[in-house]
Structure formats: structure tokens, C-alpha cells
Protein backbone atom coordinates (compact mmCIF):
# COMPACT_ATOMS: atom_id res chain seq x y z
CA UNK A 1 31.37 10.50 47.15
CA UNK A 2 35.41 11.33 46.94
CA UNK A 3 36.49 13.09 43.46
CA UNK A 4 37.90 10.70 41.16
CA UNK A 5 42.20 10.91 41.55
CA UNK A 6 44.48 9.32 39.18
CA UNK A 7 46.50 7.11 40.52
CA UNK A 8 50.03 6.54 39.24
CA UNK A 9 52.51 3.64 39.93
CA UNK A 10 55.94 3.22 39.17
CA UNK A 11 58.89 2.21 40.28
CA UNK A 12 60.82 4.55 38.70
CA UNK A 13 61.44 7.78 40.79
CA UNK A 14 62.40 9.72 38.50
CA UNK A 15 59.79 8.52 35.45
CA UNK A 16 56.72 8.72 38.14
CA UNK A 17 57.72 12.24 39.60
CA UNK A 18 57.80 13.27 36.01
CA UNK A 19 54.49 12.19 34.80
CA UNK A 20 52.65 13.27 38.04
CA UNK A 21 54.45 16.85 37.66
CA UNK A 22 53.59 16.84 33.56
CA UNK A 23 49.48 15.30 34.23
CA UNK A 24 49.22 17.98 37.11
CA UNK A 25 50.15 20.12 34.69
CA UNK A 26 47.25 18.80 32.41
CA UNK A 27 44.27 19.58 35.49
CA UNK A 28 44.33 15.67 36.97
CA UNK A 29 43.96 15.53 40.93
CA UNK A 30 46.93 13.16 41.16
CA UNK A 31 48.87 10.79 43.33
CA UNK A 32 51.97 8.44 42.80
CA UNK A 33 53.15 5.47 44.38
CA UNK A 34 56.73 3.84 44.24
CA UNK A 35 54.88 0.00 43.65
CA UNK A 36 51.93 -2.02 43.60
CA UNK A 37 52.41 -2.79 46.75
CA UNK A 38 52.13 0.49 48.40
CA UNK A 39 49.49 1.59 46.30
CA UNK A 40 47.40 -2.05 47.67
CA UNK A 41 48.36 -1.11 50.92
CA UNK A 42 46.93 2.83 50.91
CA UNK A 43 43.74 1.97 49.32
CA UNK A 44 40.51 2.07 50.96
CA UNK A 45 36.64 2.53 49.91
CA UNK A 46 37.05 6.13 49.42
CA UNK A 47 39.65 5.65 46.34
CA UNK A 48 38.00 6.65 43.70
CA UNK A 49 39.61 7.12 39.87
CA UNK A 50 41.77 6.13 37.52
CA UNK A 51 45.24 3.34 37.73
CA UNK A 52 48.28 4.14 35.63
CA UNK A 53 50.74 2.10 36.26
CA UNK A 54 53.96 0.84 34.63
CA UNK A 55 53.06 -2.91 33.38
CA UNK A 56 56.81 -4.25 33.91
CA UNK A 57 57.82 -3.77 38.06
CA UNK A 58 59.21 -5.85 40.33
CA UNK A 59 57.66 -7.98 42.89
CA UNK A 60 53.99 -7.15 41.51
CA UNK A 61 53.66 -6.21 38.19
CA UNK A 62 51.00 -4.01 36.35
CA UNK A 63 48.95 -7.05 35.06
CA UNK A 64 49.25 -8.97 38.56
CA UNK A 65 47.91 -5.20 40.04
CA UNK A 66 45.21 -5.14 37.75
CA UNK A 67 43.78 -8.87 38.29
CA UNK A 68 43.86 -8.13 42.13
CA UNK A 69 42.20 -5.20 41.90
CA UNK A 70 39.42 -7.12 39.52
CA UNK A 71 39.40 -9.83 42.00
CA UNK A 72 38.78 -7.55 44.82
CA UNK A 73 35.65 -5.87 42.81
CA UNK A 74 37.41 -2.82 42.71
CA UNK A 75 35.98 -0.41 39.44
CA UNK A 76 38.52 1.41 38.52
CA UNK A 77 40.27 1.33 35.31
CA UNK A 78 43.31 0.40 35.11
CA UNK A 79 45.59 1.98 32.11
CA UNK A 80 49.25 0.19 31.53
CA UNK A 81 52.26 1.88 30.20
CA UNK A 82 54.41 -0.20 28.41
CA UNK A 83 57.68 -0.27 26.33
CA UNK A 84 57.38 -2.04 22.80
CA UNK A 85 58.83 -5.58 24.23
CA UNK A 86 55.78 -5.62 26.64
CA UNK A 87 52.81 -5.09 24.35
CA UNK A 88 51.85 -8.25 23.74
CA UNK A 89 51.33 -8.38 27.11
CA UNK A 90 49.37 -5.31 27.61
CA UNK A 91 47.06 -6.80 24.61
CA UNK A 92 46.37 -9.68 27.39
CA UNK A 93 45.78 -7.54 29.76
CA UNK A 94 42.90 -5.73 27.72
CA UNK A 95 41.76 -9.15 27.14
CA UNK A 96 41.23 -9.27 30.80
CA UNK A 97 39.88 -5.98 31.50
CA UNK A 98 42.66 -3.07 31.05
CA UNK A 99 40.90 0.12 29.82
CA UNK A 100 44.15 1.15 27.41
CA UNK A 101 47.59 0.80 27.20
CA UNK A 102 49.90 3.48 26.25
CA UNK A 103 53.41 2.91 24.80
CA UNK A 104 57.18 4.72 26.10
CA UNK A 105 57.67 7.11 25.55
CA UNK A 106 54.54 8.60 27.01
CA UNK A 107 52.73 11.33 25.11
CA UNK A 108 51.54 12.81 28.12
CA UNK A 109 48.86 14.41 25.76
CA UNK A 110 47.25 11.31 24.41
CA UNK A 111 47.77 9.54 27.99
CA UNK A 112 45.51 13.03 29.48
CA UNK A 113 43.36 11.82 26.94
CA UNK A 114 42.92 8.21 27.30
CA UNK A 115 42.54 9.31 31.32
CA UNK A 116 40.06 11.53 31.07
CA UNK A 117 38.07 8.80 28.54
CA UNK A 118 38.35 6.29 31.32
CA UNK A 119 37.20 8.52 34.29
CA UNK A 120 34.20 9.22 31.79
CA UNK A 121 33.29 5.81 31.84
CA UNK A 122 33.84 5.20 35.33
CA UNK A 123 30.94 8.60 36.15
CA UNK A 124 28.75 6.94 33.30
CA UNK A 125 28.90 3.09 35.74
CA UNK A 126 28.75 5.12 38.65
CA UNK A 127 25.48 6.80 37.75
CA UNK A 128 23.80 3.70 36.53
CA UNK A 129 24.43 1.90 39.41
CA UNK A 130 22.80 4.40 41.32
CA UNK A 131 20.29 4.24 38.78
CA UNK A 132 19.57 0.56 39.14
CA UNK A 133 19.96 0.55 42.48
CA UNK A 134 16.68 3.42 42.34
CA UNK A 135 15.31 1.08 40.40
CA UNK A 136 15.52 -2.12 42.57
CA UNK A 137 14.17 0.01 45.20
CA UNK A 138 11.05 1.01 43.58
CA UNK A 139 10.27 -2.82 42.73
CA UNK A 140 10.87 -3.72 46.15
CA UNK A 141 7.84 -2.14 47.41
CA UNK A 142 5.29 -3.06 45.08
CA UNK A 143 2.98 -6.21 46.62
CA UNK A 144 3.24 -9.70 45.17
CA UNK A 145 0.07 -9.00 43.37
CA UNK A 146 0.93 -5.81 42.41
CA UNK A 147 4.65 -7.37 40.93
CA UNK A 148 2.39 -9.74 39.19
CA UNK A 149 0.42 -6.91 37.53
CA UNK A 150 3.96 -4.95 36.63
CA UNK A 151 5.43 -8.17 35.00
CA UNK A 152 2.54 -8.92 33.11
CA UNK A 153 2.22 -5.34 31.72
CA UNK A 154 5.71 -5.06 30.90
CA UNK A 155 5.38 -8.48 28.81
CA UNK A 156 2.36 -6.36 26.82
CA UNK A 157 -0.45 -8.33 28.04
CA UNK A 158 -3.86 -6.52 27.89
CA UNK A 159 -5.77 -5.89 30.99
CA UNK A 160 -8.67 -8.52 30.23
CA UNK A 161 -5.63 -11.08 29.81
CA UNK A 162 -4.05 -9.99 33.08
CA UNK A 163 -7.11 -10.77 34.73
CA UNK A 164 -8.50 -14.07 33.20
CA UNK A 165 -3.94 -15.22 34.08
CA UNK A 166 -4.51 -13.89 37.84
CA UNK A 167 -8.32 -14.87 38.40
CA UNK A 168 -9.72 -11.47 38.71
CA UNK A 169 -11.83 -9.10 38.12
CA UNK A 170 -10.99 -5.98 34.94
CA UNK A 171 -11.19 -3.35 37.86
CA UNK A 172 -9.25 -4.93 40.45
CA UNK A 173 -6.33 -5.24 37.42
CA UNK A 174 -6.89 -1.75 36.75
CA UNK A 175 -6.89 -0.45 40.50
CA UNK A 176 -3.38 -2.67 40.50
CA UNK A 177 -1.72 -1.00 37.69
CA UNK A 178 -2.59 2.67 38.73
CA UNK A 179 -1.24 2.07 42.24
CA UNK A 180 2.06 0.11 40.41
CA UNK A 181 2.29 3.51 38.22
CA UNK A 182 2.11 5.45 41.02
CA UNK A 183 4.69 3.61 43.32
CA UNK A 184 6.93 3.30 40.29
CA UNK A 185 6.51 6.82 39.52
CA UNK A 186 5.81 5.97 35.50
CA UNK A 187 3.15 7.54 33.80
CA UNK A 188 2.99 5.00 30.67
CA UNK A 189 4.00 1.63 29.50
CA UNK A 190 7.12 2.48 28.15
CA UNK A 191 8.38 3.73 31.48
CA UNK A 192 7.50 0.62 33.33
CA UNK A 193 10.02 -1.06 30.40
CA UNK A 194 12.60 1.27 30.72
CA UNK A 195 12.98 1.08 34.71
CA UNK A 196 12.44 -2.41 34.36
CA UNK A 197 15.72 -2.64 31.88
CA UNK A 198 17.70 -0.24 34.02
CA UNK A 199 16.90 -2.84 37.25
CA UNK A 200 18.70 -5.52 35.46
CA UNK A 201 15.77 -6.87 33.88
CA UNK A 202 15.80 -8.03 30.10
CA UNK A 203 13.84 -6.08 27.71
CA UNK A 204 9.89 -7.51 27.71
CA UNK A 205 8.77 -9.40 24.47
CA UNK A 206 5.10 -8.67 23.99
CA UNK A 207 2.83 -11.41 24.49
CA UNK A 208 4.82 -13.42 26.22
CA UNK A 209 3.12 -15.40 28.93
């Protein structure tokens, strides 16, 4: 997995080489880009971080970057810098999905801050994507009986239920839910709920059918 850069984008030479030199200055791994357009056109896969960008450019602005990046799937949050005639526009752009905005003049201070925040979120989806992904993998091998038995334990139904719903016998329920433990690798009830939460599922209501 690449380390999470900042990404900066302005069209402003002299405005983007001066925040790059001041948040270098503040520990970030950074790289600028003259537009939205170049900054499109160098991404791949690997980018990984956080998008500052000015929200008033030409040609593609910081709002238009943002909803292409959204509608390309790409998670990475996108803080705007705006002057004081734009913020009504950065306020729809949060709307939409913007992490922040900050206001010119920059506080390069709070906008380390607000960075930092937003890479912190970013590591927190990261991980539970990898954590749901774990998740969906574990599922995937139980049986169709034995994803019958999970379900129905996760919904708190008793053993003796479980087996008068499937047809079966108290031990063959019981030989289920010890193997769906052990693929699972749960030890108790509440750690069937919890990986079935973190896989996307909704929380269990107990007794339901």
C-alpha cells in the first residue's frame, strides 16, 4: 500500500509553491499540481491521500475536481480553499462530500490540522474495508447449511428452535455451530454479531425468524 501524499492544486504558482514549501515544513509527504487537469491526468491506483485544492480555477474548478473524483470512486478527501466570496460554495460542496474547507488567507496551522484529521479518516476506511472484506471472506466458506445455522444464531434463536426451523436433529445443530465457530474463528455469540456487522450485515434482533 503507497503512503498517503497530500496532494495540492492550484493555479497559482506562486500561492501553491508556497503552501507545499510551508506544509513540508509541517512533516506532509507532498506534491503540487498547476490544475485539475494535470493532477486527473497523473493519477493512478497507487495515489493515495489527501486533495487540497483551490475551489475557484479555470477550466476545472475545485468542486467540478471533487465530483469527478466521487464519480470515479476515488476515496480521498478532498479539502477546498476558498476566499470569502466562494464559501457558499464550498458549503455545497460539503453538502456533496468535501471533508473541510479552509478560508484565504490560509493558516497553514489549522489547514496541517484539518489534513492530518482527514488522512485519519481515510486509515480508519481503509482498515475497515480490509476488515469487511476479512469478514466477507470468512462467510464465504461456511456451507449453505452451515450459513443457515450462523444466521439463525446471530438472530438469537436457541438451538432446539434452529432445529425444529431446519428439520433436524439438536446434535446435528450443535455439530453445525461448532464447525461455523471454528471457520469464523469466534469463540461466542457476540463475535458471530460483531463480524456479522463489520461484513455489512445489520445488527441481529433476537428472535427474529
Amino acid at each position: 500500500m503507497s503512503l498517503a501524499r497530500v496532494f495540492l492544486i492550484d493555479d497559482d504558482d506562486a500561492v501553491r509553491d508556497s503552501l507545499v514549501w510551508a506544509l513540508e515544513v509541517e512533516g506532509f509527504d507532498i506534491v503540487g499540481y498547476p490544475s485539475a487537469e494535470a493532477f486527473l491526468d497523473a493519477m493512478t491506483p497507487q495515489h493515495v491521500g489527501c486533495v487540497v485544492s483551490d475551489i475557484r480555477m479555470e477550466r476545472v474548478s475545485g468542486m467540478e475536481l471533487q465530483r469527478r473524483l466521487k464519480q470515479s470512486g476515488v476515496d480521498m478527501p478532498v479539502i477546498l480553499i476558498t476566499g470569502h466570496a466562494s464559501v457558499s460554495f464550498a458549503v455545497d460542496a460539503l453538502r456533496q462530500g468535501a471533508f473541510d474547507f479552509v478560508e484565504k488567507p490560509v493558516d497553514v496551522k489549522y489547514l496541517a490540522e484539518r489534513i492530518r484529521a482527514a488522512l485519519a479518516g481515510l486509515d480508519e476506511r481503509r482498515r475497515a474495508r480490509a476488515r469487511r472484506a476479512e469478514c466477507e471472506r470468512l462467510i464465504a466458506a461456511l456451507t449453505p447449511r452451515e450459513y443457515d445455522v450462523f444466521l439463525a444464531v446471530v438472530q438469537g434463536r436457541l438451538n432446539k428452535q434452529i432445529a425444529a426451523d431446519l428439520g433436524v436433529s439438536m446434535k446435528t445443530v450443535e455439530a453445525h455451530r461448532a464447525r461455523v465457530m471454528e471457520k469464523l474463528q469466534v469463540h461466542s455469540v457476540a463475535g458471530l454479531i460483531r463480524l456479522q456487522v463489520d461484513a455489512g450485515g445489520d445488527a441481529p434482533t433476537k428472535g427474529n425468524p
